[in-house]
Protein backbone atom coordinates (compact mmCIF):
# COMPACT_ATOMS: atom_id res chain seq x y z
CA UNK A 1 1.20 28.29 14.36
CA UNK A 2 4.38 29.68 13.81
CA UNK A 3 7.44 27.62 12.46
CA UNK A 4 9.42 27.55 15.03
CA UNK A 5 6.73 25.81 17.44
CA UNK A 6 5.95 23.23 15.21
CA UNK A 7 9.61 22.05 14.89
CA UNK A 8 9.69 22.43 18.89
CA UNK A 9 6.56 20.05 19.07
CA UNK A 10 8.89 17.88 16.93
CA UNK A 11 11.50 17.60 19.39
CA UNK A 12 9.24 17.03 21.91
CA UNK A 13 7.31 14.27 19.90
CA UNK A 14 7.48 11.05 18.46
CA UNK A 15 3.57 10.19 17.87
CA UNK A 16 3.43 10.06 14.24
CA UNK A 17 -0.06 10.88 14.00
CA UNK A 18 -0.09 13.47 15.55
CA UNK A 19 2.95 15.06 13.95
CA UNK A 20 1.32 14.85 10.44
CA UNK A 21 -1.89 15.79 11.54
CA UNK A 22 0.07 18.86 12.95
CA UNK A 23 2.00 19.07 9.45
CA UNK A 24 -1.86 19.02 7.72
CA UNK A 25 -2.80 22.07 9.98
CA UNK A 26 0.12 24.08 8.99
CA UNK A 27 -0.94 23.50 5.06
CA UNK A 28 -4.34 24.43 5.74
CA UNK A 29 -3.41 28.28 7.55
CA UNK A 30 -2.06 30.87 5.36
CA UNK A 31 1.24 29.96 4.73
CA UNK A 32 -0.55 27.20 2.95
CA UNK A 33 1.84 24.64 0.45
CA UNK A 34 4.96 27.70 0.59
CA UNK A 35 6.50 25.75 4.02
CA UNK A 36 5.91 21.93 3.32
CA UNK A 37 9.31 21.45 1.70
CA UNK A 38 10.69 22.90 4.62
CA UNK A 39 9.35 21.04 7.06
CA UNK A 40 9.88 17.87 5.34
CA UNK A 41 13.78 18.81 4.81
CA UNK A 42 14.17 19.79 8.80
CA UNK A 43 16.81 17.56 10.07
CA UNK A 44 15.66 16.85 13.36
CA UNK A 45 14.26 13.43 12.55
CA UNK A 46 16.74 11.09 12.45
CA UNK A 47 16.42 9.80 8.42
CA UNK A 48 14.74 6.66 9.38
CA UNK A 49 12.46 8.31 11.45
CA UNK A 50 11.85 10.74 8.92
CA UNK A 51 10.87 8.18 6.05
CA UNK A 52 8.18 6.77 8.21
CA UNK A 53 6.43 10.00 8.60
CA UNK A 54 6.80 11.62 5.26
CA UNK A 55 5.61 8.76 3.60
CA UNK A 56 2.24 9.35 5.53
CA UNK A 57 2.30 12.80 4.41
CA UNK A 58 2.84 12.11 0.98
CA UNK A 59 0.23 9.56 0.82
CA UNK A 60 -2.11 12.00 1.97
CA UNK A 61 -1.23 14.72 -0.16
CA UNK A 62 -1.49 12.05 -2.82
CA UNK A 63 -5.11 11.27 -1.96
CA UNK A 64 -6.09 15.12 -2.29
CA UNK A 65 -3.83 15.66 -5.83
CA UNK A 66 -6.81 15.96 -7.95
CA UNK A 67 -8.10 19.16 -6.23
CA UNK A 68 -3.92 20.76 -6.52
CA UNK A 69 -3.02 23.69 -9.30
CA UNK A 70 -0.41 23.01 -11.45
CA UNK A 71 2.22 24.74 -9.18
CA UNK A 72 1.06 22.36 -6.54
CA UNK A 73 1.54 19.18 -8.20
CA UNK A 74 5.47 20.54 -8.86
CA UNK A 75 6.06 20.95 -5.54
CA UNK A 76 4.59 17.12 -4.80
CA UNK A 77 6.81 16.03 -7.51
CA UNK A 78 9.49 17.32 -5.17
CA UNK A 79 8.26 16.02 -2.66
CA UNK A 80 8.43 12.74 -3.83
CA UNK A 81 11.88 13.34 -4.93
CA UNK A 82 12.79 13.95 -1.76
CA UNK A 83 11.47 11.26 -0.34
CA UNK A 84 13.44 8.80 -2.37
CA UNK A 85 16.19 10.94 -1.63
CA UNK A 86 15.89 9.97 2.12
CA UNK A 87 15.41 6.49 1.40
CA UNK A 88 18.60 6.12 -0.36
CA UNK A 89 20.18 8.12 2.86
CA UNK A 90 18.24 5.36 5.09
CA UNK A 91 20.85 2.84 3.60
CA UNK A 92 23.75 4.56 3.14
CA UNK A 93 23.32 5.35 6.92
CA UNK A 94 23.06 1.49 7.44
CA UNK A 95 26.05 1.01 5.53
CA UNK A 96 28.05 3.76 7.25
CA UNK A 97 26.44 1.85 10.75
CA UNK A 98 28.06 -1.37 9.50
CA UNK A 99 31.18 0.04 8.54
CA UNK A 100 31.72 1.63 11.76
CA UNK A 101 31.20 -1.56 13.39
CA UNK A 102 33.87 -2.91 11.39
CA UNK A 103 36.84 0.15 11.79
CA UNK A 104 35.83 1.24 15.22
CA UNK A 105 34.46 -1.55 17.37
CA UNK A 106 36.67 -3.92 15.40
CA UNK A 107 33.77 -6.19 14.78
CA UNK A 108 34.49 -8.79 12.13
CA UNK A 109 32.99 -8.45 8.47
CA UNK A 110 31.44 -11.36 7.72
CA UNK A 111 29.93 -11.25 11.05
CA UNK A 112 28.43 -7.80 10.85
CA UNK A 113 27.36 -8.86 6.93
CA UNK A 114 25.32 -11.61 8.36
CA UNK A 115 24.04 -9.99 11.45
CA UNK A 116 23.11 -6.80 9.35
CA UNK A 117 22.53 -8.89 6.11
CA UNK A 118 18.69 -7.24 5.30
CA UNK A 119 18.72 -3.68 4.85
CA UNK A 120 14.86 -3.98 4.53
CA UNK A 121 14.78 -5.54 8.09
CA UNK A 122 16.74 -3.52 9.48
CA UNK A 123 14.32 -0.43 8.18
CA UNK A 124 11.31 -2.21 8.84
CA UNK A 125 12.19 -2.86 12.52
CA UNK A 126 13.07 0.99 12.23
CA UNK A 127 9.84 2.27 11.08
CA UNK A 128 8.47 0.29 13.78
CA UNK A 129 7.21 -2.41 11.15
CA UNK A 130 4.71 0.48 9.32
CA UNK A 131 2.75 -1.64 6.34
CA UNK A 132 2.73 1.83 4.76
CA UNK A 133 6.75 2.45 5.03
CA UNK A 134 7.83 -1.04 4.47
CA UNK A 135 5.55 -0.77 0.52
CA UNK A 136 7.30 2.39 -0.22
CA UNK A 137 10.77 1.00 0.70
CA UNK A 138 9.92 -2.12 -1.45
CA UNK A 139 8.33 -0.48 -4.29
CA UNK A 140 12.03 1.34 -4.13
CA UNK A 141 13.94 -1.81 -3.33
CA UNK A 142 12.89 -4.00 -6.58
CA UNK A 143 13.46 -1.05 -9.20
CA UNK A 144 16.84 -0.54 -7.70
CA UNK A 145 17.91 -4.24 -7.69
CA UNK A 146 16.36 -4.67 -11.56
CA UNK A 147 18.12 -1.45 -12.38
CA UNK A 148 21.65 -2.58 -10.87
CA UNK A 149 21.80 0.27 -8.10
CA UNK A 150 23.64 -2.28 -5.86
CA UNK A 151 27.03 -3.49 -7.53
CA UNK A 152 26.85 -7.15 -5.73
CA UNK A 153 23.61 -7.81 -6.52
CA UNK A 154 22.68 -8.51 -10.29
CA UNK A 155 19.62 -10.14 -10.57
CA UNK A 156 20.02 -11.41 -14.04
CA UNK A 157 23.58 -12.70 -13.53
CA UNK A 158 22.46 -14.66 -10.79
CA UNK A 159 19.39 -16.16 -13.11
CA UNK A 160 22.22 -17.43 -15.53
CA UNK A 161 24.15 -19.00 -12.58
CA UNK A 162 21.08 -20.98 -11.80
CA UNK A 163 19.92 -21.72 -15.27
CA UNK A 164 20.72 -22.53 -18.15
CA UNK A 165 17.98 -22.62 -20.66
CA UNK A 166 14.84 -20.42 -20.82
CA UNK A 167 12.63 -23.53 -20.35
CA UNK A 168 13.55 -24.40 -17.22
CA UNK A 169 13.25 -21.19 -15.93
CA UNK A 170 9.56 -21.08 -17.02
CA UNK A 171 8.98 -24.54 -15.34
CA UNK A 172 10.15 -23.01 -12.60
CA UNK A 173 8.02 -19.55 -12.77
CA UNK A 174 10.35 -16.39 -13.58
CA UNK A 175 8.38 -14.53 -10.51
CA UNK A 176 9.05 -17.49 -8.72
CA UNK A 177 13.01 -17.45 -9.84
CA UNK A 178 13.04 -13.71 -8.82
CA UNK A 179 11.94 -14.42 -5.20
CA UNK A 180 14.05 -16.96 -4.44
CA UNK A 181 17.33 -14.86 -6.07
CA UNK A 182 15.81 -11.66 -3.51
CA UNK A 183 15.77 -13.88 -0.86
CA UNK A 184 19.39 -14.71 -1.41
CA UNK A 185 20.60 -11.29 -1.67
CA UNK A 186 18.13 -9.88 1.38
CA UNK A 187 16.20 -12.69 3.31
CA UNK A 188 13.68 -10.50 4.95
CA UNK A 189 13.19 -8.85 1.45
CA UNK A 190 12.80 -12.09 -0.10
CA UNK A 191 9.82 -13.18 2.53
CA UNK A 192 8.09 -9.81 2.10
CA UNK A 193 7.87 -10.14 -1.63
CA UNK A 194 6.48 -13.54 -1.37
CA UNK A 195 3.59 -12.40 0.83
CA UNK A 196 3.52 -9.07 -1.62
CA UNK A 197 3.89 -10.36 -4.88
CA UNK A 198 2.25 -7.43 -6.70
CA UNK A 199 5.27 -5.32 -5.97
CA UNK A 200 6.82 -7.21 -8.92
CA UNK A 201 4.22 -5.36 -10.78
CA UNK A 202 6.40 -2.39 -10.37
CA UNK A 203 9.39 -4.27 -12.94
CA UNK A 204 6.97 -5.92 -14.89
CA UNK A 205 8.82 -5.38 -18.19
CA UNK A 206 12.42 -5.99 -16.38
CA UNK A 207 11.03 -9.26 -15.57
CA UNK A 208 9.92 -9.96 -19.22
CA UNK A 209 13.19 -8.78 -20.37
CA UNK A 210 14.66 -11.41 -18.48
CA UNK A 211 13.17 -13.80 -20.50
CA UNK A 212 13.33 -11.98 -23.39
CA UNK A 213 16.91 -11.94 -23.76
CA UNK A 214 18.30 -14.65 -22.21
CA UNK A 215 20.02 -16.66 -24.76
CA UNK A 216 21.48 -13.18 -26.33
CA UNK A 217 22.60 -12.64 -22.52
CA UNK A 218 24.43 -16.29 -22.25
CA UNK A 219 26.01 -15.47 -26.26
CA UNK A 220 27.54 -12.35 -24.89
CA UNK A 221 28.61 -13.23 -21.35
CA UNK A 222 31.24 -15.36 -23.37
CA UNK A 223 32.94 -12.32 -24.39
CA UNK A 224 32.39 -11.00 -20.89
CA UNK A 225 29.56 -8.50 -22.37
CA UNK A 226 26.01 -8.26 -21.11
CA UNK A 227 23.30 -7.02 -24.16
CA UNK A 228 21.11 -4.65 -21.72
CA UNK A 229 17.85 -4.80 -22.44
CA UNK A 230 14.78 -1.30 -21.98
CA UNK A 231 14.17 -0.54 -18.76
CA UNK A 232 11.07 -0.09 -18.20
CA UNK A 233 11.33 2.29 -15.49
């Protein structure tokens, strides 16, 4: 199949299945692993139509990695790059959404904040509620709120609002204490890592380092100074 038709049956589409099954068919003729990053980077999804279906494609060139050359496994490495690159696009499209809410429909802020408040929602709803998507997007979701991608939410500031010795956060659980800060911060988020708790797994030593250094954290934020512990990303 040439190029060109397969990004026609894309336009003419929206069955997921059968889109990657297409994309599979394409990989198998003779142009072979040359066109994937091509077809992946085609802008006629919309992005958060595009993150459901290339995560299905990854995971499936995933499951055949062990049989790819060397060259291969670059190009899934790019892949997977990319994908994270559209995820981060997913919410900088809902935040250019809400802002346009704001400055052209004249919608008030706080409003649209707690209308639009989870970003994970409002992808999951998206994605048409995909168990598949919605792991990748919170696999994605907890390293970038340990890591401090998103200014407004630090995790560990807010665990030294709430607390203020190391004991009683271990009475309390510290995966338990992480939950209930995510569900602050995203609410749908929050619930989905309470039915999921294994993505924590992902931040395991964030969540130790947490512990770790809390009373060097509550020394420091005296002088308005965080110690930053290893991420162990």
């Amino acid at each position: 199949m040439e190029k060109t038709d397969f990004f026609k049956e894309i336009e003419e589409s929206s069955d997921k299945n059968y889109l990657i099954n297409l994309f599979f068919d394409i990989m198998n003729d003779s142009v072979g692993y040359i066109m994937k990053s091509d077809v992946i980077d085609e802008s006629l999804f919309k992005p958060l139509n595009k993150l459901d279906v290339c995560v299905h494609i990854v995971n499936r060139i995933n499951s055949l990695s062990i049989n790819l050359s060397e060259e291969e496994k670059i190009e899934l490495f790019d892949i997977n790059l990319f994908l994270r690159n559209l995820y981060v696009l997913c919410l900088d499209q809902i935040e250019r959404i809400k802002e346009d809410l704001i400055n052209k429909k004249h919608y008030d802020r706080d409003m649209v904040d707690y209308v639009m408040k989870s970003n994970f929602g409002l992808i999951s709803k998206k994605v048409n509620q995909d168990k598949q998507t919605k792991d990748y997007v919170s696999r994605e979701m907890i390293k970038d709120y340990v890591n401090d991608i998103f200014p407004d939410k630090d995790i560990e500031k807010e665990i030294h609002k709430k607390y203020k010795t190391k004991e009683e956060i271990e009475k309390n659980g510290i995966r338990k204490t992480i939950i209930d800060i995510l569900y602050k911060f995203d609410p749908e988020f929050g619930d989905y890592i309470a039915v999921n708790p294994s993505i924590l797994n992902e931040v395991q030593s964030n969540i130790e380092g947490y512990l770790k250094d809390f009373d060097s954290y509550q020394v420091e934020e005296k002088d308005k100074k965080v110690i930053p512990f290893k991420k162990g990303i």
